[in-house]
Protein backbone atom coordinates (compact mmCIF):
# COMPACT_ATOMS: atom_id res chain seq x y z
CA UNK A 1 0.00 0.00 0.00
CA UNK A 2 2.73 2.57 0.00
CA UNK A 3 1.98 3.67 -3.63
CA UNK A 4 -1.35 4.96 -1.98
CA UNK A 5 -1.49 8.71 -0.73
CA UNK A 6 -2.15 8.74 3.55
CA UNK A 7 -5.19 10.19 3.55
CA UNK A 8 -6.78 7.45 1.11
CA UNK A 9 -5.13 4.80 3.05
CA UNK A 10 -6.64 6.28 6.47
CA UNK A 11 -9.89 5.72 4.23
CA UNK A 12 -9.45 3.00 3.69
CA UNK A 13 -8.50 2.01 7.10
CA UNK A 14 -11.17 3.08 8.40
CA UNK A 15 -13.76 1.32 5.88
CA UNK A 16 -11.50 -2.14 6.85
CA UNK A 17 -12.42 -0.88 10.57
CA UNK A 18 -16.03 -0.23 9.97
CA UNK A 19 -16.65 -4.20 7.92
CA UNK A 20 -14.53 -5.57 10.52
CA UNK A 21 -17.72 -3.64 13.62
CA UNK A 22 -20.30 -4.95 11.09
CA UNK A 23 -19.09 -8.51 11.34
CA UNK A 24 -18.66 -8.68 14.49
CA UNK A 25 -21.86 -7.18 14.77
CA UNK A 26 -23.32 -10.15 12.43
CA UNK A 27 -21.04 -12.82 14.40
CA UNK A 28 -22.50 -12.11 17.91
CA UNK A 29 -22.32 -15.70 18.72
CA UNK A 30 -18.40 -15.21 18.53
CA UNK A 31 -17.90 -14.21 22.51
CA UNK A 32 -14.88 -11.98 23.45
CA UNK A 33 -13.63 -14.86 25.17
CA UNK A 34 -12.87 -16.49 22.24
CA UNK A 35 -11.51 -13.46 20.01
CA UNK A 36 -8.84 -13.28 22.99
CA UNK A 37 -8.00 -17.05 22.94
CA UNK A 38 -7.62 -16.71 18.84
CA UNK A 39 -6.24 -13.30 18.38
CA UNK A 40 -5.33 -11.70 21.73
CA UNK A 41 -8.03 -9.18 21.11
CA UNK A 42 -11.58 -8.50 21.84
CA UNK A 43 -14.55 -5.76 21.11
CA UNK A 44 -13.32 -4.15 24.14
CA UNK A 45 -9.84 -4.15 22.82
CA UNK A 46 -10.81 -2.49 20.09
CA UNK A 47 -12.80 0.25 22.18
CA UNK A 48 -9.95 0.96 24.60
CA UNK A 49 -7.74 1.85 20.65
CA UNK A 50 -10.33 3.93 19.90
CA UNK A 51 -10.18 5.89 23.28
CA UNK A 52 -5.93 6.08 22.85
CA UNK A 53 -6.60 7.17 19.15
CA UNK A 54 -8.57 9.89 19.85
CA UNK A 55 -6.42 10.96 23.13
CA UNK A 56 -3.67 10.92 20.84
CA UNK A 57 -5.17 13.54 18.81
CA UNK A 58 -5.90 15.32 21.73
CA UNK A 59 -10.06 14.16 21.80
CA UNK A 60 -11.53 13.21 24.54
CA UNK A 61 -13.26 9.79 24.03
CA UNK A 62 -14.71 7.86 26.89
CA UNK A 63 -14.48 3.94 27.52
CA UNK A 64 -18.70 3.49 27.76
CA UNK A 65 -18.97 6.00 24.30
CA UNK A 66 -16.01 3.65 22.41
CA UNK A 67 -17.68 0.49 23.76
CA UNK A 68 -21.75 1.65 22.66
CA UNK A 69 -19.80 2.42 19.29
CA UNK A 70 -17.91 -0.93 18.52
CA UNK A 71 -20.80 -2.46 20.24
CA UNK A 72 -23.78 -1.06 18.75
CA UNK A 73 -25.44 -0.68 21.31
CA UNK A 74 -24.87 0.03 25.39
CA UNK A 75 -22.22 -2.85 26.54
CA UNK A 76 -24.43 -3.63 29.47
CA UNK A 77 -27.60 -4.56 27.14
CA UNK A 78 -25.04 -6.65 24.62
CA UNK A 79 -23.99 -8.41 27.56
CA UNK A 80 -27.42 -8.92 28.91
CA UNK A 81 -28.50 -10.55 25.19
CA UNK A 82 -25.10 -11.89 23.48
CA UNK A 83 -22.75 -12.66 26.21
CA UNK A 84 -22.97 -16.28 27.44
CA UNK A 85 -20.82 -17.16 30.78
CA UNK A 86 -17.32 -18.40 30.35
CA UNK A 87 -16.85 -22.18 29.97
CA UNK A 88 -14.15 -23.59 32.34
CA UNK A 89 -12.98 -24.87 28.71
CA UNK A 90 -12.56 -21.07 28.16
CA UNK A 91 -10.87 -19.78 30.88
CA UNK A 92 -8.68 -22.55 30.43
CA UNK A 93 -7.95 -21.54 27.37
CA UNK A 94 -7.27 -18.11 27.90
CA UNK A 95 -5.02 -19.00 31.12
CA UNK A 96 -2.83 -20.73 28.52
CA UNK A 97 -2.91 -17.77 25.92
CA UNK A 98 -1.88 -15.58 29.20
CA UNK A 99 1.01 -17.60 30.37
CA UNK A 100 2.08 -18.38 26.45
CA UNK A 101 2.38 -14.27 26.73
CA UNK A 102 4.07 -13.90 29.62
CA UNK A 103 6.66 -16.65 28.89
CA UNK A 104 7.26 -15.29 25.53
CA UNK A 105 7.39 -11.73 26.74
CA UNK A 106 9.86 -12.93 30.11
């Protein structure tokens, strides 16, 4: 991409962005659990870069606003209708992802 100008690779950036909230969006049944056991990253992940983008640029961005945004919705009513509890399987699994990090990282 570096034959493309910045400001129509920040487009396009941000149209990547934007599919990437509307399948997640479509893929509800995909808990955050599991987006951090796959790809170390969650829908809250992504809110807390959107708050450190904008701060960055000097914009003042709150957690709940980032989350309702990547959400679609408040995070307390997604939680209440999409998120199922953890399996033991699950925090297993992230455990593992957490201690593959902090080995890698020591």
């Amino acid at each position: 991409m570096q034959h493309i100008d910045a400001g129509t690779r920040t487009e396009l950036e941000a149209a990547a962005f934007r599919q990437l909230l509307d399948h997640l969006d479509a893929n509800k049944d995909v808990q955050n659990i599991d987006l951090m056991i796959l790809a170390d990253f969650c829908r809250n992940c992504l809110s807390k870069w959107l708050v450190a983008a904008a701060s960055e640029r000097g914009i003042e961005l709150d957690y709940e606003t980032a989350r309702e945004y990547v959400y679609g919705m408040p995070y307390s009513e997604w939680k209440e209708l999409y998120q199922a509890p953890a399996t033991p399987e699950q925090l297993e699994a992230l455990d593992a992802r957490q201690q593959r990090k902090k080995d890698t990282h020591a």
